[in-house]
C-alpha atoms as a PDB file:
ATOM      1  CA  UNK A   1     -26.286  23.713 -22.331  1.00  0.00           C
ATOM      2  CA  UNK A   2     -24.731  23.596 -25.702  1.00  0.00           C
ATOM      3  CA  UNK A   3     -22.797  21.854 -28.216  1.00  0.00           C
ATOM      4  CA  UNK A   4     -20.092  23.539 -29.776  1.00  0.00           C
ATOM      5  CA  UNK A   5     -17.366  22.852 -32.266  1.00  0.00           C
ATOM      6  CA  UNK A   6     -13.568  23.441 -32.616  1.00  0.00           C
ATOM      7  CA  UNK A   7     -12.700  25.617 -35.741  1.00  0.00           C
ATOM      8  CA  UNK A   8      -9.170  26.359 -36.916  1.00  0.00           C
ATOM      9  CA  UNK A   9      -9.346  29.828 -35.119  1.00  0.00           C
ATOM     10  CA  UNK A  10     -11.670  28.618 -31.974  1.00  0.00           C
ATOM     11  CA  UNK A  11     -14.871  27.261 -31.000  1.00  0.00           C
ATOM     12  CA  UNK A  12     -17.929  27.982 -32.369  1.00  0.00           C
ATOM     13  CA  UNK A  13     -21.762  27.060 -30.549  1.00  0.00           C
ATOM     14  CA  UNK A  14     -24.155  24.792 -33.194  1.00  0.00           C
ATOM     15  CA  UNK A  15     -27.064  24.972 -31.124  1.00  0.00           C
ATOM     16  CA  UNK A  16     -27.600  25.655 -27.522  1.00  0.00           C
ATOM     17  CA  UNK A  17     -30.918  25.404 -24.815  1.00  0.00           C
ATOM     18  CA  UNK A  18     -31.676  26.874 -21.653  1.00  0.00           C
ATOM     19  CA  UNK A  19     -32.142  23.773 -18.843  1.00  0.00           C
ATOM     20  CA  UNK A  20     -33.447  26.452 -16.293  1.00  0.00           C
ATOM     21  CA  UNK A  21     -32.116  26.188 -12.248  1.00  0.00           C
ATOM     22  CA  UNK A  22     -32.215  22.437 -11.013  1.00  0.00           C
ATOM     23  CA  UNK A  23     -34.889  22.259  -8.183  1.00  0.00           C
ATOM     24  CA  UNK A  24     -37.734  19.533  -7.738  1.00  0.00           C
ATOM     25  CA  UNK A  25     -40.088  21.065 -10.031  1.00  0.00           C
ATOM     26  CA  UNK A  26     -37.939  20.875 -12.657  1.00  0.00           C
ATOM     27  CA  UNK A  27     -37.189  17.170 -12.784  1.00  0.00           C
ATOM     28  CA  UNK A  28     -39.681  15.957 -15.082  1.00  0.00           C
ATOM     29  CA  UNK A  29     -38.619  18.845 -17.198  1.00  0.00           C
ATOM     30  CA  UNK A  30     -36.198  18.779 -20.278  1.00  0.00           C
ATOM     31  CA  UNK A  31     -35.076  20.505 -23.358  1.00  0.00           C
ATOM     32  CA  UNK A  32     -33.987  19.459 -26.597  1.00  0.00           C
ATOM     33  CA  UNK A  33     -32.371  20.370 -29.896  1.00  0.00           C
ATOM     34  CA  UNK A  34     -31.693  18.311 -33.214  1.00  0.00           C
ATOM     35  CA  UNK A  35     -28.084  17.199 -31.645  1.00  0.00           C
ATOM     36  CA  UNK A  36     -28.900  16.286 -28.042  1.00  0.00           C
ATOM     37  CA  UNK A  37     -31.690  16.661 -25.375  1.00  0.00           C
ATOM     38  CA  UNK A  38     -30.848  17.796 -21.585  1.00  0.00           C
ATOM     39  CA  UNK A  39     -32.479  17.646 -17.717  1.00  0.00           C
ATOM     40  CA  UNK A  40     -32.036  17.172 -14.114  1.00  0.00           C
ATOM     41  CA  UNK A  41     -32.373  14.133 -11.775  1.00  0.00           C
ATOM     42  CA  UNK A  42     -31.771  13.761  -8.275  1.00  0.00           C
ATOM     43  CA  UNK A  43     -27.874  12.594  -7.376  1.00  0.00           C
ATOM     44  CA  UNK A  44     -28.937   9.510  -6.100  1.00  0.00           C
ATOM     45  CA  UNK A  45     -31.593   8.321  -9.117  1.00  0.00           C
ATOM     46  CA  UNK A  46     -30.813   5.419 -11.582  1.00  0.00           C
ATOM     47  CA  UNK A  47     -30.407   6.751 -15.107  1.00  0.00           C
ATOM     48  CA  UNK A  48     -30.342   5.856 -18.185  1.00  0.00           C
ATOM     49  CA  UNK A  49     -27.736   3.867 -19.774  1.00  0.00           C
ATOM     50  CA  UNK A  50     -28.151   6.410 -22.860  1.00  0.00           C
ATOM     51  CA  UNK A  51     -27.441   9.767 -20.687  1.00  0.00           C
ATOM     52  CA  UNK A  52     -23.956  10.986 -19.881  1.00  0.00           C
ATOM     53  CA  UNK A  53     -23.997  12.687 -16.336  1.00  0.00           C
ATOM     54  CA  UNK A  54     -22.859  15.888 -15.100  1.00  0.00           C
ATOM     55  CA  UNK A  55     -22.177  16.059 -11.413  1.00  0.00           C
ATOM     56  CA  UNK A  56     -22.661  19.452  -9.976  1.00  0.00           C
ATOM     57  CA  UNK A  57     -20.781  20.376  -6.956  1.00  0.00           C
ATOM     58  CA  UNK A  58     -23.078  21.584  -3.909  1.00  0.00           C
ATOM     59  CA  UNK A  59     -26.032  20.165  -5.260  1.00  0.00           C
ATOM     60  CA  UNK A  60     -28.125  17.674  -5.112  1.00  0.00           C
ATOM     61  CA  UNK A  61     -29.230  17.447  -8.727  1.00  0.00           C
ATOM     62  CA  UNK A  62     -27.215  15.953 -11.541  1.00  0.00           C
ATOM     63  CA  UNK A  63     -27.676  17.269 -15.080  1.00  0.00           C
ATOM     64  CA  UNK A  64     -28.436  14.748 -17.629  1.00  0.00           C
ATOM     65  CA  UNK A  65     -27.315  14.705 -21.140  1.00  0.00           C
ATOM     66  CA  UNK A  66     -28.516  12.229 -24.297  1.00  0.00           C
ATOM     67  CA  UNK A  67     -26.789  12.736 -27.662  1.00  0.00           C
ATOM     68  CA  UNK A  68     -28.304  11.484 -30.710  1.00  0.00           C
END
């Protein structure tokens, strides 16, 4: 997971983390940096109103994403 920015010339990464596979062992797992922090929940969980969602096709995890 990262965030990156658009230069001029093309994009450039400002800070990135590793989220790992999603599986069950990893839901109460996350990672952060100073920009945003990152997870997994199941595709049917409520979420918070904070988190923007990434569906994953196949799977039945969805990646979570809260920007500060």
């Amino acid at each position: 997971m990262a965030n990156i920015k658009k230069q001029l010339d093309g994009w450039i990464v400002t800070d990135a983390i590793g989220i790992g596979r999603p599986s069950e062992e990893h839901l109460d797992r996350s990672a952060a940096t100073e920009k945003f922090m990152a997870g997994f929940v199941e595709e049917n969980a409520v979420v918070n109103e904070e988190w923007k969602i990434i569906e994953m096709d196949g799977e039945e995890y969805r990646i979570w994403v809260e920007v500060y």
